[in-house]
N, C-alpha and C. Protein backbone atom coordinates (compact mmCIF):
# COMPACT_ATOMS: atom_id res chain seq x y z
N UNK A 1 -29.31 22.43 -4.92
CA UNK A 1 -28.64 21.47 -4.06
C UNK A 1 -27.20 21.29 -4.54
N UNK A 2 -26.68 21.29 -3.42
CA UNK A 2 -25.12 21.19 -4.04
C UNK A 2 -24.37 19.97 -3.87
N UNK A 3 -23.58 19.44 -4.95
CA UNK A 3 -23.26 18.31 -5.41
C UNK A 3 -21.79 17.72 -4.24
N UNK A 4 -22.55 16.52 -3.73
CA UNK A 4 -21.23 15.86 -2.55
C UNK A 4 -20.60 15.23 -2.97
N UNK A 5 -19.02 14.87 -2.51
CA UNK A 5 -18.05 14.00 -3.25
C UNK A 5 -18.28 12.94 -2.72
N UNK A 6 -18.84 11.80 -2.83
CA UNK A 6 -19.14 10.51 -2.50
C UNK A 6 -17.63 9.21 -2.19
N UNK A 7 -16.78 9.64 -3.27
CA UNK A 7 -15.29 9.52 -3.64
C UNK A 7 -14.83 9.72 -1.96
N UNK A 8 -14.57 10.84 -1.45
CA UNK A 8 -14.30 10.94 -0.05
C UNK A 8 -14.95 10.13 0.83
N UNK A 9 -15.94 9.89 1.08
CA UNK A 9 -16.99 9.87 2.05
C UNK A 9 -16.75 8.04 2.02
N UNK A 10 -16.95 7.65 1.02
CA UNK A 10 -16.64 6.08 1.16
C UNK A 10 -15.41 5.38 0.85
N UNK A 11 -14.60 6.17 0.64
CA UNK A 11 -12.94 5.60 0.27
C UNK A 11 -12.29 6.60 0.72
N UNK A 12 -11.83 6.89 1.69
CA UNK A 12 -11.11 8.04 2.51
C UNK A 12 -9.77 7.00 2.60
N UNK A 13 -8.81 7.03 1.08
CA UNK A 13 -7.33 6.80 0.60
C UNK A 13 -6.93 7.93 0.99
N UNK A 14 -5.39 8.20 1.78
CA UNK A 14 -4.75 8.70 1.69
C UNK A 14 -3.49 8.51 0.52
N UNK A 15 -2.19 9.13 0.16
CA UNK A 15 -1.53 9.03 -0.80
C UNK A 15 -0.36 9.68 -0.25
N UNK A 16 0.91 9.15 -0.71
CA UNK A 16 2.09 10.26 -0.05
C UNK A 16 2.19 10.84 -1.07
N UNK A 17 2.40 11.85 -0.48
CA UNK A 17 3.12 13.21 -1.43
C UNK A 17 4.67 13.34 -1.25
N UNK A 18 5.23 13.83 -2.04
CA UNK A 18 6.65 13.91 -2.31
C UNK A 18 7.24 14.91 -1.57
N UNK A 19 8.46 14.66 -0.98
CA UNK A 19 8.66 15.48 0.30
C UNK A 19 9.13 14.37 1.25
N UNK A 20 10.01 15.25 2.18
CA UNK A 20 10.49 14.35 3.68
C UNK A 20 9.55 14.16 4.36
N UNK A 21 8.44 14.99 4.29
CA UNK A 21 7.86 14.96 5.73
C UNK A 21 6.96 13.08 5.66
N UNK A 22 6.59 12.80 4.55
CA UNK A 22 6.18 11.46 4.71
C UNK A 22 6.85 9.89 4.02
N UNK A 23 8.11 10.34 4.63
CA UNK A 23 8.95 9.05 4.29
C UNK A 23 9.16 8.58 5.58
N UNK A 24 9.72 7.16 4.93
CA UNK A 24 9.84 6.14 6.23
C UNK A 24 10.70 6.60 6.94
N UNK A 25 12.02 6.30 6.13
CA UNK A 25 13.60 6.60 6.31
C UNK A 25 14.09 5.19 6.88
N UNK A 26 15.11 5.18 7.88
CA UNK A 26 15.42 4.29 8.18
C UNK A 26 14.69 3.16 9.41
N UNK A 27 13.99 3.89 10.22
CA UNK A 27 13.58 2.60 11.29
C UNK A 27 12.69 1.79 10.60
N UNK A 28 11.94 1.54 9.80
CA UNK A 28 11.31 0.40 9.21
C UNK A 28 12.04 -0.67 9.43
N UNK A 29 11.10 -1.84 10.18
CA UNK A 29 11.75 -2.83 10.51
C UNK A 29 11.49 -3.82 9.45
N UNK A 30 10.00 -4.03 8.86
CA UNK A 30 9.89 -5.37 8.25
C UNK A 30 9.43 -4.91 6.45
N UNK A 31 9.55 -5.41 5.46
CA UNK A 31 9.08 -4.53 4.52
C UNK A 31 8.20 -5.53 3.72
N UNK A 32 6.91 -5.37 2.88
CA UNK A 32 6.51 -6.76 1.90
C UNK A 32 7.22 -6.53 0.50
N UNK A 33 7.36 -8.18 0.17
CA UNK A 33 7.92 -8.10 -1.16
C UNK A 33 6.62 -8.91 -1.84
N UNK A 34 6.58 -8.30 -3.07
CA UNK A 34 5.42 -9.09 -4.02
C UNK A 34 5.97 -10.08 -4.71
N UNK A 35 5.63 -11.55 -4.55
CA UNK A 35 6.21 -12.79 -4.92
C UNK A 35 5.12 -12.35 -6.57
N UNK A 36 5.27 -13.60 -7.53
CA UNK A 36 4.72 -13.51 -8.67
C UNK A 36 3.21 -14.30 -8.67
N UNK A 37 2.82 -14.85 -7.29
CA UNK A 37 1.46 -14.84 -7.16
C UNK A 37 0.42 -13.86 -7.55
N UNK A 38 0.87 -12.62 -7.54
CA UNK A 38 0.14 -11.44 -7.29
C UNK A 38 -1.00 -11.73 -8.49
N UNK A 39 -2.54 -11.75 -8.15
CA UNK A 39 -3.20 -11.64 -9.45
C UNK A 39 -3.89 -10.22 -9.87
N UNK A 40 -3.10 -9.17 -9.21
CA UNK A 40 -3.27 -7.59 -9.53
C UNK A 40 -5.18 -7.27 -8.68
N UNK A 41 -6.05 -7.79 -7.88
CA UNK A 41 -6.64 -7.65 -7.28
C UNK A 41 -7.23 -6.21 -6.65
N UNK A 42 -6.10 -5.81 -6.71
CA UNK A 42 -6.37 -4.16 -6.01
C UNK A 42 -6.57 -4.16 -4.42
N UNK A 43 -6.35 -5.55 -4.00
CA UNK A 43 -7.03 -5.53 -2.17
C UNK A 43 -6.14 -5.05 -1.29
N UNK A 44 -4.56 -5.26 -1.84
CA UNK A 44 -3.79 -4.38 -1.01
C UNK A 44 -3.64 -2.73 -1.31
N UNK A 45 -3.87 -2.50 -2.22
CA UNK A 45 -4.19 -0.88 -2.83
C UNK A 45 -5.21 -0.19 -1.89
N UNK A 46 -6.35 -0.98 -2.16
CA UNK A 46 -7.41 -0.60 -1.11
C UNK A 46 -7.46 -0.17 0.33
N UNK A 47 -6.68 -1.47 0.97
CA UNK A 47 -6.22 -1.50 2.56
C UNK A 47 -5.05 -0.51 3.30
N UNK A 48 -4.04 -0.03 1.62
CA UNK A 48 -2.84 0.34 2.72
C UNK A 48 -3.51 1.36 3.35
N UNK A 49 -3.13 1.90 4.33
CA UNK A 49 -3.19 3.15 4.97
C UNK A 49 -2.01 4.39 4.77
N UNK A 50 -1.48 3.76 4.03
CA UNK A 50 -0.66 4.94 3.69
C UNK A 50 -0.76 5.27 1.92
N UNK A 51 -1.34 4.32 1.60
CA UNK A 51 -1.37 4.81 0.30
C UNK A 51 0.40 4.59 -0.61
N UNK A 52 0.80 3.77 -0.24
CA UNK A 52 1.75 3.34 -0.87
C UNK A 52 2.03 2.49 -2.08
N UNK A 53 1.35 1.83 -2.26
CA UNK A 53 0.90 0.43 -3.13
C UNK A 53 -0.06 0.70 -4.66
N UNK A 54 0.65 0.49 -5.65
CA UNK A 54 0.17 0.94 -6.72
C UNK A 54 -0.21 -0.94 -7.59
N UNK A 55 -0.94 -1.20 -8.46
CA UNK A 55 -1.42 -1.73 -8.95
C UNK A 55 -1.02 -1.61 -10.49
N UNK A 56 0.17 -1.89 -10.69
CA UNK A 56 0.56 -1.27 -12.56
C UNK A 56 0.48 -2.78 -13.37
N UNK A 57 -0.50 -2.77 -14.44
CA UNK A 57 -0.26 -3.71 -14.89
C UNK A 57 -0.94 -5.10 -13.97
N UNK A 58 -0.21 -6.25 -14.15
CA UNK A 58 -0.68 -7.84 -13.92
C UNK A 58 -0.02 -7.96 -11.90
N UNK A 59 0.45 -6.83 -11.36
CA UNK A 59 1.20 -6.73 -10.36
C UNK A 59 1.29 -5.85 -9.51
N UNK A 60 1.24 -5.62 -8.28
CA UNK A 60 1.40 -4.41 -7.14
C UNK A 60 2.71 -4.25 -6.95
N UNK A 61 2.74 -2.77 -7.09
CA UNK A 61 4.29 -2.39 -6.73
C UNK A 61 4.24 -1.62 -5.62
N UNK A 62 5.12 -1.65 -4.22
CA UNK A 62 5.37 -0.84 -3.55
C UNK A 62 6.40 0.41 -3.66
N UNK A 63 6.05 1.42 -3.13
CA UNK A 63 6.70 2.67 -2.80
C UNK A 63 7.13 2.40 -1.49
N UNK A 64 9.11 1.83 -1.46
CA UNK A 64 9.18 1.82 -0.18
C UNK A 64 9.92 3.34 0.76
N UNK A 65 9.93 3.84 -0.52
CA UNK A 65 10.09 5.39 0.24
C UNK A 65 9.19 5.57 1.19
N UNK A 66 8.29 5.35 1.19
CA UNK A 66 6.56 5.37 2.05
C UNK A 66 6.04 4.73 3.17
N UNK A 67 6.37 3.58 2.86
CA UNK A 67 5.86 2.23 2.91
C UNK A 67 6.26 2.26 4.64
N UNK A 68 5.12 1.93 5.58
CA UNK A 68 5.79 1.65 6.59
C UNK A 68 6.01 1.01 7.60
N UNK A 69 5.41 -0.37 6.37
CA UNK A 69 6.04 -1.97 7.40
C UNK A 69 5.12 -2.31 7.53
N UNK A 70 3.49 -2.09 7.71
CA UNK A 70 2.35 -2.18 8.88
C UNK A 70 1.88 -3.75 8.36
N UNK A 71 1.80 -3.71 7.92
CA UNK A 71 1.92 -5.52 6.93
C UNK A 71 0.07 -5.35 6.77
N UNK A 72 -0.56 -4.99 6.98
CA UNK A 72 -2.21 -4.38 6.27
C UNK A 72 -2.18 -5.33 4.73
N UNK A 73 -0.84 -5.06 3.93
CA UNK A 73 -1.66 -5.35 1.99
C UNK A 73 -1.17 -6.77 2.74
N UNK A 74 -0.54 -7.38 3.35
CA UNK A 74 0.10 -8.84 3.46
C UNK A 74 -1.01 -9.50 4.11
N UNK A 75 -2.02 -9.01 5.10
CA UNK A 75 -2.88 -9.73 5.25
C UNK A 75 -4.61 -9.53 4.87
N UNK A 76 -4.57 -8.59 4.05
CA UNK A 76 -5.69 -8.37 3.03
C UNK A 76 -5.70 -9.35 1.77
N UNK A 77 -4.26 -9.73 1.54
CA UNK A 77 -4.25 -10.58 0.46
C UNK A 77 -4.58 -11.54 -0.22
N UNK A 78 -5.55 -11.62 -0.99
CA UNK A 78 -6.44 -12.77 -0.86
C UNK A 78 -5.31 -14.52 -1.24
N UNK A 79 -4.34 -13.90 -1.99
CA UNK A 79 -3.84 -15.54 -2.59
C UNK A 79 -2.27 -15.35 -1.59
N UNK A 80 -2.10 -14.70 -1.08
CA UNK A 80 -0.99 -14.50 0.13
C UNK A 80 0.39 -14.33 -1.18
N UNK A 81 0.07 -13.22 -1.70
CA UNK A 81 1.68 -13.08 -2.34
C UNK A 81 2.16 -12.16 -1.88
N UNK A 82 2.10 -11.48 -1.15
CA UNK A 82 2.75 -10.47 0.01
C UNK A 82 3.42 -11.25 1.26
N UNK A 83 4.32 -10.98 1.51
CA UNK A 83 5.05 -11.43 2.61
C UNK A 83 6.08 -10.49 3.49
N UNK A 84 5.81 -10.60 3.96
CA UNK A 84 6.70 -9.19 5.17
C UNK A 84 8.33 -9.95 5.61
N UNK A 85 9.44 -9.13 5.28
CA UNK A 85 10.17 -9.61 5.34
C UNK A 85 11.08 -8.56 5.43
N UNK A 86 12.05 -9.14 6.74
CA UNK A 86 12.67 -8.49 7.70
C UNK A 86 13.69 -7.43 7.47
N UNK A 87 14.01 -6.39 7.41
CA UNK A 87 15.22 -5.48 6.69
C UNK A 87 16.55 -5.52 7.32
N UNK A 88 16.29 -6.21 8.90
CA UNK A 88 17.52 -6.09 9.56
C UNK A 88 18.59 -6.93 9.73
């Protein structure tokens, strides 16, 4: 019997890879900033869909090379230290 990746099958994370083809660039309208609420949770890590959002330490850091506005970690957040805020 051959051995299934379970890893895929129930956490289907994507991740950007380095390269143009998956950057924002400029139309991003709204972006989150992590206030110092953050209690490192992992729930916005979990949720992004782009796989932008890293967890280093006591705090989530975004990749806003990536990042593309969808506000997903801002309302996964359990203590609301994400906030979407406007670039324009």
């Amino acid at each position: 019997m051959s051995s299934l990746s379970f890893e895929y099958q129930f956490f289907p994370v994507s991740h950007p890879a380095e390269g143009a083809g998956g950057k924002t660039g400029n139309w991003r309208v709204v972006k989150p900033i992590v206030s110092e609420r953050c209690i490192a949770c992992n729930a916005c890590f979990l949720w992004c869909p782009e796989g932008t959002i890293q967890v280093r330490g006591k705090r989530a850091e975004v990749n806003y090379e990536y990042c593309k506005g969808c506000g997903v970690c801002a309302n996964v957040c359990p203590v609301k230290a994400i906030s979407m805020v406007s670039e324009t």
